[in-house]
Protein backbone atom coordinates (compact mmCIF):
# COMPACT_ATOMS: atom_id res chain seq x y z
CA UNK A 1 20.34 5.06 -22.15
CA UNK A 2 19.16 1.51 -22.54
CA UNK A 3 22.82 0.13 -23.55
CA UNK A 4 20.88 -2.19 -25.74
CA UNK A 5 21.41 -1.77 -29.41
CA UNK A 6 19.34 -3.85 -31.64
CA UNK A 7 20.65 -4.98 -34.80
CA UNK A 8 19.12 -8.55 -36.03
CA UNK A 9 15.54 -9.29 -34.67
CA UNK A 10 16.18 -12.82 -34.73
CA UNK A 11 18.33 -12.88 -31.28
CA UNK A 12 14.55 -11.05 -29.72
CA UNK A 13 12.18 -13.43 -28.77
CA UNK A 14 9.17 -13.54 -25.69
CA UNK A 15 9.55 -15.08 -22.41
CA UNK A 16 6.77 -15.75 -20.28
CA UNK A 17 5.91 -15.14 -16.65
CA UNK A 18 2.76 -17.62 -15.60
CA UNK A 19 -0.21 -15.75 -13.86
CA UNK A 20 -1.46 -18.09 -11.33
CA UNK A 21 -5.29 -17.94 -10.53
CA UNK A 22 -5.76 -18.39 -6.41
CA UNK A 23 -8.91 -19.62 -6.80
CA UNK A 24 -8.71 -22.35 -9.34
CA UNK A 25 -4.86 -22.95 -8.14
CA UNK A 26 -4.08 -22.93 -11.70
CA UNK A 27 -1.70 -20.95 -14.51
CA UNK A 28 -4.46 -18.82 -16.31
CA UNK A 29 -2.11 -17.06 -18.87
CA UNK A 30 1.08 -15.36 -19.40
CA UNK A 31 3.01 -12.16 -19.61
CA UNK A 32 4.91 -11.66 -22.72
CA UNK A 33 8.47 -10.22 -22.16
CA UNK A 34 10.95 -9.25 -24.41
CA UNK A 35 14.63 -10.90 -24.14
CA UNK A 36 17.76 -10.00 -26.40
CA UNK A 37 19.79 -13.57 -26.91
CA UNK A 38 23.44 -12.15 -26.12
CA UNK A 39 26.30 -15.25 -25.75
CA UNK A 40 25.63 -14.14 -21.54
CA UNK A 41 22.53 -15.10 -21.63
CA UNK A 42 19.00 -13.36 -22.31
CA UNK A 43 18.92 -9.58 -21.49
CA UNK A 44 15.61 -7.94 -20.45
CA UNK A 45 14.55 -5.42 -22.81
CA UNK A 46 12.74 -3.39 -20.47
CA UNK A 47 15.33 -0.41 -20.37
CA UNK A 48 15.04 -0.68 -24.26
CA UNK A 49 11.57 0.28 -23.73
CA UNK A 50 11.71 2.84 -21.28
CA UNK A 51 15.00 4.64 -22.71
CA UNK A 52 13.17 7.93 -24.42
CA UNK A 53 16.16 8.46 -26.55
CA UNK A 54 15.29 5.19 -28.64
CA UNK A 55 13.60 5.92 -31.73
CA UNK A 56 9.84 5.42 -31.79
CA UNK A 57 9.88 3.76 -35.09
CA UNK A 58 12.45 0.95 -34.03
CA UNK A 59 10.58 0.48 -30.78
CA UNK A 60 7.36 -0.41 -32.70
CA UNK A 61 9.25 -2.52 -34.98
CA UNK A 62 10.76 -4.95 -32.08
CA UNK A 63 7.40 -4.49 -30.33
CA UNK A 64 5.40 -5.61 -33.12
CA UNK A 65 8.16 -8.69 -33.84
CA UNK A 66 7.60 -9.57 -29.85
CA UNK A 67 4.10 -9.42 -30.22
CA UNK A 68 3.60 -11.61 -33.27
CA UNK A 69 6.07 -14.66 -31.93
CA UNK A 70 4.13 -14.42 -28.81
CA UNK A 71 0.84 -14.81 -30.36
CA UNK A 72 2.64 -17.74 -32.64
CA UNK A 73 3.80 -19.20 -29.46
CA UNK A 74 1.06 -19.13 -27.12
CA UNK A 75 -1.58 -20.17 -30.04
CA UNK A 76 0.40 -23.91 -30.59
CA UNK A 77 -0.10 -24.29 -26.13
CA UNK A 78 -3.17 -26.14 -24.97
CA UNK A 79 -4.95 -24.64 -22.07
CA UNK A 80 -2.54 -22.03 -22.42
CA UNK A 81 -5.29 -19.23 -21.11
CA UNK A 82 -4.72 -15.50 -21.72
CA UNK A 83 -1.75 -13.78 -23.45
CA UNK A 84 -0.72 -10.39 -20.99
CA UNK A 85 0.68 -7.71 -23.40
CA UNK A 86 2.88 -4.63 -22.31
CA UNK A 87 0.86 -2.46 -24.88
CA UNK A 88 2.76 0.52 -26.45
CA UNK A 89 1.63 4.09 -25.08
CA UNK A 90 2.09 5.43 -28.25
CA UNK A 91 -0.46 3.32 -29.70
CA UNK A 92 -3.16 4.48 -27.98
CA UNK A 93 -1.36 8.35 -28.62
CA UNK A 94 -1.70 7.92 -32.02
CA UNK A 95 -5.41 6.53 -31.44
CA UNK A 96 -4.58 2.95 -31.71
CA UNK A 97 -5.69 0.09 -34.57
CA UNK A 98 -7.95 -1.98 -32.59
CA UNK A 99 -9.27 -3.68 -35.69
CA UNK A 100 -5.40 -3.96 -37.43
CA UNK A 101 -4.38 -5.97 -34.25
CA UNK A 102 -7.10 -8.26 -34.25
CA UNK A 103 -6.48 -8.81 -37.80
CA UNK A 104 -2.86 -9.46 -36.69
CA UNK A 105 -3.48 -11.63 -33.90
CA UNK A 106 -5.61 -14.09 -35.57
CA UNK A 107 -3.39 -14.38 -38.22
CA UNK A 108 -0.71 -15.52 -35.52
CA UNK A 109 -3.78 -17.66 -34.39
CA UNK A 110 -4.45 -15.99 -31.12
CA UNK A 111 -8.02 -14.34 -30.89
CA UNK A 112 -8.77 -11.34 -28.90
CA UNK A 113 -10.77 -12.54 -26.39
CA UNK A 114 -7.64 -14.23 -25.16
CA UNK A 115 -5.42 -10.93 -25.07
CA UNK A 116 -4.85 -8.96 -22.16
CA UNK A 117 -3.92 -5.43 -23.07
CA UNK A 118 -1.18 -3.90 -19.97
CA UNK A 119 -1.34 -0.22 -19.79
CA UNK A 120 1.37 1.45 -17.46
CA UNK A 121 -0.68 3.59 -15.59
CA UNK A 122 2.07 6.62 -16.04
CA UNK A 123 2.35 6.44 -19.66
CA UNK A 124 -0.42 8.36 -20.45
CA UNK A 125 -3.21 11.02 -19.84
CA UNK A 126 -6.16 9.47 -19.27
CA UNK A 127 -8.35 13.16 -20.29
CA UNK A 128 -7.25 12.69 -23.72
CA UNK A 129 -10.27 12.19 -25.43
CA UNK A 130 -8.22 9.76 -27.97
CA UNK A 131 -6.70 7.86 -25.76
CA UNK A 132 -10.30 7.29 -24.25
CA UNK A 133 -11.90 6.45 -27.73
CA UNK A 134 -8.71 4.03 -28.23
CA UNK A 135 -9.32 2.00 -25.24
CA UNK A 136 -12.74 1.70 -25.82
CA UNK A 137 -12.42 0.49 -29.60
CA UNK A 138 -10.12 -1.97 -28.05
CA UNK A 139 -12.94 -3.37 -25.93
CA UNK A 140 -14.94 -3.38 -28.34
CA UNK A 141 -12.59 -5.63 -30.65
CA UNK A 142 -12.79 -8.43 -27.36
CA UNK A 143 -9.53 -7.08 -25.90
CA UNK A 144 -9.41 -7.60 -21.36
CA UNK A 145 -7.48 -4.11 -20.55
CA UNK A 146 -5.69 -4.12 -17.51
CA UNK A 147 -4.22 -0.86 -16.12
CA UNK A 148 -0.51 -2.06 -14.95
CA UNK A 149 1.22 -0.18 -12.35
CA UNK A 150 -0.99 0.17 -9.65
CA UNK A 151 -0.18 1.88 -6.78
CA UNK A 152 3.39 2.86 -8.03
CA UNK A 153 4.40 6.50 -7.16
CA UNK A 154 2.04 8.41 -10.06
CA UNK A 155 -0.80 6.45 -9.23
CA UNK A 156 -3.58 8.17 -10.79
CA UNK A 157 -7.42 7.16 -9.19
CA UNK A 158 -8.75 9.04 -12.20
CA UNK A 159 -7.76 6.52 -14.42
CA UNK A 160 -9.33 3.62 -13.01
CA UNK A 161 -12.85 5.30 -12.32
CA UNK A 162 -12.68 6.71 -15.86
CA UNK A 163 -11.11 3.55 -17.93
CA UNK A 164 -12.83 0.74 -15.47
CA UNK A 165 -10.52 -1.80 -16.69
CA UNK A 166 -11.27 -5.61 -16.45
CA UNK A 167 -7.81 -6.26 -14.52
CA UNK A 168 -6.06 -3.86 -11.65
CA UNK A 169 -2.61 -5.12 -11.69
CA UNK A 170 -1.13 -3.76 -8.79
CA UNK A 171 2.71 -2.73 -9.00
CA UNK A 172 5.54 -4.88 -6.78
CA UNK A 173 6.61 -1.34 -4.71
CA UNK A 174 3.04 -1.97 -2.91
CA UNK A 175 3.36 -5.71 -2.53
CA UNK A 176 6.76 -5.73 -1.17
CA UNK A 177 5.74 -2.76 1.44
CA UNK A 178 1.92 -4.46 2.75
CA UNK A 179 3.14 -7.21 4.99
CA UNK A 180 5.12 -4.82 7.14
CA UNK A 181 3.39 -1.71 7.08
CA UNK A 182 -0.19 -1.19 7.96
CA UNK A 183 -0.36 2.01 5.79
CA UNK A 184 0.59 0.09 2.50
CA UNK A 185 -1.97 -2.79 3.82
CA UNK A 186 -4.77 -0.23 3.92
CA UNK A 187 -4.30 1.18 0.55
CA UNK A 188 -3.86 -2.52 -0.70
CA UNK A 189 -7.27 -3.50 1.00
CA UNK A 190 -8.68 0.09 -0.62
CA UNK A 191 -7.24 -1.17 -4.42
CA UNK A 192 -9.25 -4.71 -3.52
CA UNK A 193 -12.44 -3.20 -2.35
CA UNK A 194 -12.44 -1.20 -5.47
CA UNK A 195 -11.82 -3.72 -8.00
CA UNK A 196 -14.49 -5.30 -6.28
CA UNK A 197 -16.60 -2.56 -6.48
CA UNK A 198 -15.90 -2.06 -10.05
CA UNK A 199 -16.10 -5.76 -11.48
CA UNK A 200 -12.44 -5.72 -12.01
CA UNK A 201 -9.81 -8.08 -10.98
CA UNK A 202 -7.08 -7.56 -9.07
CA UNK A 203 -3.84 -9.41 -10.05
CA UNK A 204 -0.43 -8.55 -7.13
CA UNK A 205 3.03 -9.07 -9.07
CA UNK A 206 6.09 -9.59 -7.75
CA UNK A 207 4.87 -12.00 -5.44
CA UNK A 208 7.99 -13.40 -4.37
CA UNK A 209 7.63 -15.05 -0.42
CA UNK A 210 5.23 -17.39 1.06
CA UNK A 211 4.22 -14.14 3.05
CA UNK A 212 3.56 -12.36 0.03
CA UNK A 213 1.10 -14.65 -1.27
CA UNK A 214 -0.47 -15.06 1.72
CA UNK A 215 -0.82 -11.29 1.53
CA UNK A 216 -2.67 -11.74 -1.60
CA UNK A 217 -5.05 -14.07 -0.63
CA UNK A 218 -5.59 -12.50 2.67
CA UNK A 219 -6.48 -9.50 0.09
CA UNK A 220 -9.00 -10.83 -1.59
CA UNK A 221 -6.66 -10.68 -5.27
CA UNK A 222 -7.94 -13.03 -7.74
CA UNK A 223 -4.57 -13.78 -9.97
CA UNK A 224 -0.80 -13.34 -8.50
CA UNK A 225 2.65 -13.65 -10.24
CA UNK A 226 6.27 -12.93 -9.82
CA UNK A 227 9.51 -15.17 -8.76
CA UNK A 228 7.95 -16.92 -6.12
CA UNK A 229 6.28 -18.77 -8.68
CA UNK A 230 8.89 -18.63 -11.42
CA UNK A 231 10.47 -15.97 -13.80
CA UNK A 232 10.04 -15.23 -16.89
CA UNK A 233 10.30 -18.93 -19.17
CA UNK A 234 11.20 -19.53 -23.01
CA UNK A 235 8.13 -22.23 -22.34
CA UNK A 236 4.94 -22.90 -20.94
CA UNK A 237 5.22 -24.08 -17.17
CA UNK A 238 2.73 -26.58 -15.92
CA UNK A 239 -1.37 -25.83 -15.84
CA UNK A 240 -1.10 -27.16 -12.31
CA UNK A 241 2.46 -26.84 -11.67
CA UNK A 242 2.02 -24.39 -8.69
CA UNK A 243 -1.31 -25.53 -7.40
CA UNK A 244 0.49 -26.81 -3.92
CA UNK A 245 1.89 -23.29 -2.66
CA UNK A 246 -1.65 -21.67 -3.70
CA UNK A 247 -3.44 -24.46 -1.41
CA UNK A 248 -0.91 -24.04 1.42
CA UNK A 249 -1.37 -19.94 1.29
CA UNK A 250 -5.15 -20.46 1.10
CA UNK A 251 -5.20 -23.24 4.36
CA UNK A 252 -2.89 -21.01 5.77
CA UNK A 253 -5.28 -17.49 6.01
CA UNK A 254 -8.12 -20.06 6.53
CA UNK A 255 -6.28 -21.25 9.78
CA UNK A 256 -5.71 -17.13 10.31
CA UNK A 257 -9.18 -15.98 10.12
CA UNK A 258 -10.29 -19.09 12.03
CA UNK A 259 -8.24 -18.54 15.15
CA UNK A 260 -9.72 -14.49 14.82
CA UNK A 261 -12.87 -15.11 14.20
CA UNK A 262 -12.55 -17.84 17.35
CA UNK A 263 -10.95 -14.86 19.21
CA UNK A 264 -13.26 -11.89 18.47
CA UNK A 265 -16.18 -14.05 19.75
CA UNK A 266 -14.75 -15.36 23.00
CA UNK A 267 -13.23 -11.48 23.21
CA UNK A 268 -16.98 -10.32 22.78
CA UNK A 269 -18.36 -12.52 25.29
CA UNK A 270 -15.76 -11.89 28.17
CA UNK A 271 -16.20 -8.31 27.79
CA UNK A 272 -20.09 -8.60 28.40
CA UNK A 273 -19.39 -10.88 31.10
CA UNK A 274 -17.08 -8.37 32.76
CA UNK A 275 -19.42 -5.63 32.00
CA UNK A 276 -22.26 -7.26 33.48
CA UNK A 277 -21.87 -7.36 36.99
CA UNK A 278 -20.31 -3.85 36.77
CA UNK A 279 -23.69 -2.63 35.01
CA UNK A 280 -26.16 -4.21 37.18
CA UNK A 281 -24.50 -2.81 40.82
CA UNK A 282 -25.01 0.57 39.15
CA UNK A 283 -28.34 0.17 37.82
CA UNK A 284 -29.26 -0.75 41.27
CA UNK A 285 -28.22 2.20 42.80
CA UNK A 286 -28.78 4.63 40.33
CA UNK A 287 -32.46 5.63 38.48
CA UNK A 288 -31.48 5.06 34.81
CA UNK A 289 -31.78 6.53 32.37
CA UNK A 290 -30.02 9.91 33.78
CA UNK A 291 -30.61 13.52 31.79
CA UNK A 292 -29.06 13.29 28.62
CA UNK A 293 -27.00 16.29 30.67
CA UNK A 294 -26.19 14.41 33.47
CA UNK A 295 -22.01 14.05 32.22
CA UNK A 296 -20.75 13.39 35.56
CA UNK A 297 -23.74 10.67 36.09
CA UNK A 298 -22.67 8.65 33.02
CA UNK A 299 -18.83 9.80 33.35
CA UNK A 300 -19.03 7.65 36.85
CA UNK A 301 -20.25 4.55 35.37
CA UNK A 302 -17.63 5.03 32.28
CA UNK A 303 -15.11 5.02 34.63
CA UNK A 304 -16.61 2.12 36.82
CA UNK A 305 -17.00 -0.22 33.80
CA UNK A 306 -13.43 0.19 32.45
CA UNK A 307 -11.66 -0.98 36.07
CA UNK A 308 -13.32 -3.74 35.27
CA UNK A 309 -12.13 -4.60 31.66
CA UNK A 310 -9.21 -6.03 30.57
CA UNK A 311 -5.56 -3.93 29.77
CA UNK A 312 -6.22 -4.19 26.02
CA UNK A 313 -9.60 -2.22 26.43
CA UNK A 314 -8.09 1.69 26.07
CA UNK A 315 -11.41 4.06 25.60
CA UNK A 316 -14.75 3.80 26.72
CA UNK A 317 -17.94 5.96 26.39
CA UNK A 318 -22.00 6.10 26.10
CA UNK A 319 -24.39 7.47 23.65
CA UNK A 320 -27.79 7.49 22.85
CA UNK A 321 -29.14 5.49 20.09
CA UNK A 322 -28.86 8.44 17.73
CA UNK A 323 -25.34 8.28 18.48
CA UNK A 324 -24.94 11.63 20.22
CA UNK A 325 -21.95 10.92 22.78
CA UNK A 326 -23.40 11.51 26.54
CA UNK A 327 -20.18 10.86 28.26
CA UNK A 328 -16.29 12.17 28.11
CA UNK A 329 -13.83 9.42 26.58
CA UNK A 330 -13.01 7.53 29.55
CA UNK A 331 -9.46 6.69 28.54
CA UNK A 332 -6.88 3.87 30.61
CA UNK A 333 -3.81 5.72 31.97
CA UNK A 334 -1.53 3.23 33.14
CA UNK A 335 -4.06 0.59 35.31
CA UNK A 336 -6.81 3.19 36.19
CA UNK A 337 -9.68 4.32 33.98
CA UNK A 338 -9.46 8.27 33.92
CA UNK A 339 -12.00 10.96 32.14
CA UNK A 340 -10.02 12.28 29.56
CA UNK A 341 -9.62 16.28 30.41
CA UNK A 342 -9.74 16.95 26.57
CA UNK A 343 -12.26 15.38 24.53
CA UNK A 344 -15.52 15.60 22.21
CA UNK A 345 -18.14 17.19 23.21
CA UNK A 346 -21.70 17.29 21.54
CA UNK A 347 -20.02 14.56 19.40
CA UNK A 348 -22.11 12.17 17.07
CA UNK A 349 -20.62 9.03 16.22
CA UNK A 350 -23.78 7.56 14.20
CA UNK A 351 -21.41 7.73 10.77
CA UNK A 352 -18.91 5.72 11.84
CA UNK A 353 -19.24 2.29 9.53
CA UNK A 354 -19.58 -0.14 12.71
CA UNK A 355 -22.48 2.00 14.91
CA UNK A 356 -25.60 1.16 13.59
CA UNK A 357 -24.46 -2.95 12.69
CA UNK A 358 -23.35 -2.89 16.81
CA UNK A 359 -26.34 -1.01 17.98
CA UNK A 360 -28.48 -3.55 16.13
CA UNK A 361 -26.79 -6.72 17.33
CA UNK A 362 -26.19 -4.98 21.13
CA UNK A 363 -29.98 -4.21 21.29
CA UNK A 364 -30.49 -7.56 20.50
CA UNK A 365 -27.94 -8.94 23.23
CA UNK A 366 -25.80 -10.69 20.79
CA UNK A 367 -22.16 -9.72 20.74
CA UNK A 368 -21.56 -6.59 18.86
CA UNK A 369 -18.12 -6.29 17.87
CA UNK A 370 -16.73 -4.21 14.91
CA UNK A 371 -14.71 -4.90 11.50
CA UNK A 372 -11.25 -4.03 12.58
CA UNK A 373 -9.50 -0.35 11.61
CA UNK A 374 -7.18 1.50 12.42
CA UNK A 375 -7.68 4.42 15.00
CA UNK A 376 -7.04 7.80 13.76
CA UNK A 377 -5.56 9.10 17.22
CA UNK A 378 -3.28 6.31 18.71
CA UNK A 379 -3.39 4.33 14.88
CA UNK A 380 -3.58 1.29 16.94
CA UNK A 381 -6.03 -1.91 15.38
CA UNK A 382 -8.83 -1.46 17.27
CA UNK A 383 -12.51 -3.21 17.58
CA UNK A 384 -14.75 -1.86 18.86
CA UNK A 385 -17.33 -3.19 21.49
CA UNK A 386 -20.74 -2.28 21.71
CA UNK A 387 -23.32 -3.24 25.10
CA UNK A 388 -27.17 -2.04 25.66
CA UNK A 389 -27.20 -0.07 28.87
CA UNK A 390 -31.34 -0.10 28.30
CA UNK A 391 -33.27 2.88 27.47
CA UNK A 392 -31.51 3.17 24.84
CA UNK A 393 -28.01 4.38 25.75
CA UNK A 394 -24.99 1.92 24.28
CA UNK A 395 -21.89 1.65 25.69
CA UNK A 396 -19.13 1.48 23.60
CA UNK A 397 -15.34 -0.05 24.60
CA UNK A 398 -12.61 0.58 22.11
CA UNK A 399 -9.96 -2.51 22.27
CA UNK A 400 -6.52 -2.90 20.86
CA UNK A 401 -6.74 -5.83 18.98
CA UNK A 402 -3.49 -6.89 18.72
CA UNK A 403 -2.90 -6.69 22.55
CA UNK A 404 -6.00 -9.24 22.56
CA UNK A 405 -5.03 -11.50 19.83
CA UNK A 406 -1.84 -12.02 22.30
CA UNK A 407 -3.35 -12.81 24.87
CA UNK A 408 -5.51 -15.00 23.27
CA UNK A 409 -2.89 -16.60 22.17
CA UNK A 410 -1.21 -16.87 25.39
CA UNK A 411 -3.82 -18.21 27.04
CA UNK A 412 -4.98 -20.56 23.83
CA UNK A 413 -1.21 -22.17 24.83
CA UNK A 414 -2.07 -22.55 28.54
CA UNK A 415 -4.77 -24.53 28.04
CA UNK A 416 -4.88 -28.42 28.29
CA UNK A 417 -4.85 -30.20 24.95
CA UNK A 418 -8.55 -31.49 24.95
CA UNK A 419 -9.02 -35.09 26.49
CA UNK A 420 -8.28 -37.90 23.97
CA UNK A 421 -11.60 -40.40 23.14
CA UNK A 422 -10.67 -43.79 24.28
């Protein structure tokens, strides 16, 4: 039960939460949440919402009342951007009144076009063919739709591919978990490359730590809110007010990417140094190239070229150009390079997202290193490094990338500040 009990609409009025925009550092709108005015102080009325044992009929009426003094409200604010609606699922149910809330709306003086529509992505079946007809009568009215909830525990894909909302407003359960777990992180960066992918937004709440917003940045999100800016407010905060912490989180994953970026290249280029020397004693001694056959032939120099690589460099092997594997993994146990006595064979690798970009670049002698991921045996961060043996056969050198990153980093702090210019 919601233990709320509403009596006199008069103590119900709208806070509002800003939504900061990270690339114009600026408050683009605002949520609209109900409070109850009690003598403690305002009481959310989100468990008035979500209790199923309050009537229908009395929900409506206090969601209608919070939607009109909203509108009221945020027409009278200059600049104030976009209103963000938690929109009744039985609305769209019943088939929804695109036209009627218009109507309404402008006669609060708020226009469509400046109304963001929240749907909780569990509060309804998105194969109902009048929900579907209801959200698109509501775009056509000049409603933004944004499907709230994303990535909570009923997260439904379905829903975004069919509804391809303008905003993907993904829920605080995912935020909170990214920045610690790599798991969360990838579906967060999945979420971002689809919005992307679909024109949509995507807008983190909950943000509520420097890390966080970092996090969303880092992401690629386009609007954040939560506590870290400020709760929900009786009035409007500041256009610019939180423009500082957006342009320290932004220098800050600039300064990130930098330093990788810095470290991936000087990474590439000490691997192909190392791998040089090791390459051309071989190809010295040995007619190349061997049979595609000849295992134990390419096996040898595997083995060979990973002695001479660095501890975060954990798998080697060779293929062809059509990215048939000719060797075994050559795998580091401890400080020696071993052939793995279990691994692919007849194994094509020409699918994977970084081998034709590498094979490119490698046949080309610039550095060929991959997009990071995450690999599917050890689930370590791994790049992967990619060298033209000739005659078309690649080498390829799969690297930890945190275990790289640190020792960049160790040796970045050995080295002498650079001389001073008199």
């Amino acid at each position: 039960m919601s233990g709320i009990d509403i009596v006199d609409l008069t103590q119900i009025v709208p806070y509002f939460q800003p939504v900061v925009a990270i690339d114009e550092q600026e408050v683009v709108g605002y949520e609209a949440l109900g409070r109850l005015l009690t003598l403690d102080g305002p009481r959310s009325l989100g468990p008035f919402f979500h209790d199923p044992a309050v009537d229908p009929a009395q929900r409506r009426t206090v969601d209608d009342h919070l939607l009109r003094q909203a509108a009221q409200r945020m027409s009278g604010w200059k600049t104030a951007g976009w209103l963000f609606l938690n929109f009744d699922p039985d609305r769209l149910a019943a088939g929804g009144d695109a036209a009627a809330l218009a109507r309404h709306l402008q006669t609060a003086g708020l226009s469509p076009d400046r109304v963001v529509l929240e749907v909780g992505e569990r509060a309804f079946n998105v194969q109902d063919a009048v929900i579907r007809r209801a959200f698109a009568a509501y775009r056509r009215a000049g409603f933004l739709l944004a499907l709230d909830d994303v990535g909570a525990e009923a997260s439904n894909l379905l829903r975004m591919a069919t509804l391809a909302p303008d905003i993907l407003k993904v829920d605080r359960s995912l935020v909170a978990g990214a920045p610690r777990n790599s798991a969360f992180r990838a579906v967060l960066d999945a979420l971002a490359v689809a919005a992307d992918k679909m024109g949509a937004a995507l807008l983190l709440e909950g943000v509520e730590t420097e890390e966080e917003l970092a996090l969303a940045v880092d992401t690629g999100a386009r609007y954040v809110q939560g506590f870290f800016f400020a709760p929900a407010l009786p009035q409007p905060a500041g256009r610019y007010r939180f423009a500082a912490q957006v342009v320290l989180a932004v220098q800050t994953v600039r300064d990130r990417r930098q330093f990788l970026l810095t470290a991936r290249a000087r990474l590439a280029r000490r691997l192909d140094a190392a791998l040089t020397g090791c390459w051309e004693s071989w190809h010295d001694r040995v007619p190349w190239p061997p049979p595609a056959d000849a295992r134990c032939l390419y096996n040898a120099l595997g083995t060979a070229c990973l002695d001479q690589l660095p501890p975060c460099c954990y798998r080697l092997y060779i293929c062809d150009r059509l990215g048939w594997q000719l060797s075994a993994n050559i795998e580091r146990r401890g400080r020696e390079a071993t052939v793995a006595a279990a691994g692919p064979h007849r194994v094509n690798w020409a699918a994977r997202p970084y081998f034709l970009p590498n094979v490119r670049a490698a046949g080309r002698g610039q550095p060929a290193l991959s997009e990071p991921y995450a690999d599917r045996h050890s689930r370590r961060r791994t790049v992967t490094f990619t060298r033209h043996l000739g005659a078309e056969r690649y080498l390829f050198v799969d690297v930890d990338l945190s275990a790289a990153l640190a020792a960049e980093a160790g040796a970045a702090a050995r080295r002498p500040p650079p001389a001073s210019v008199p």
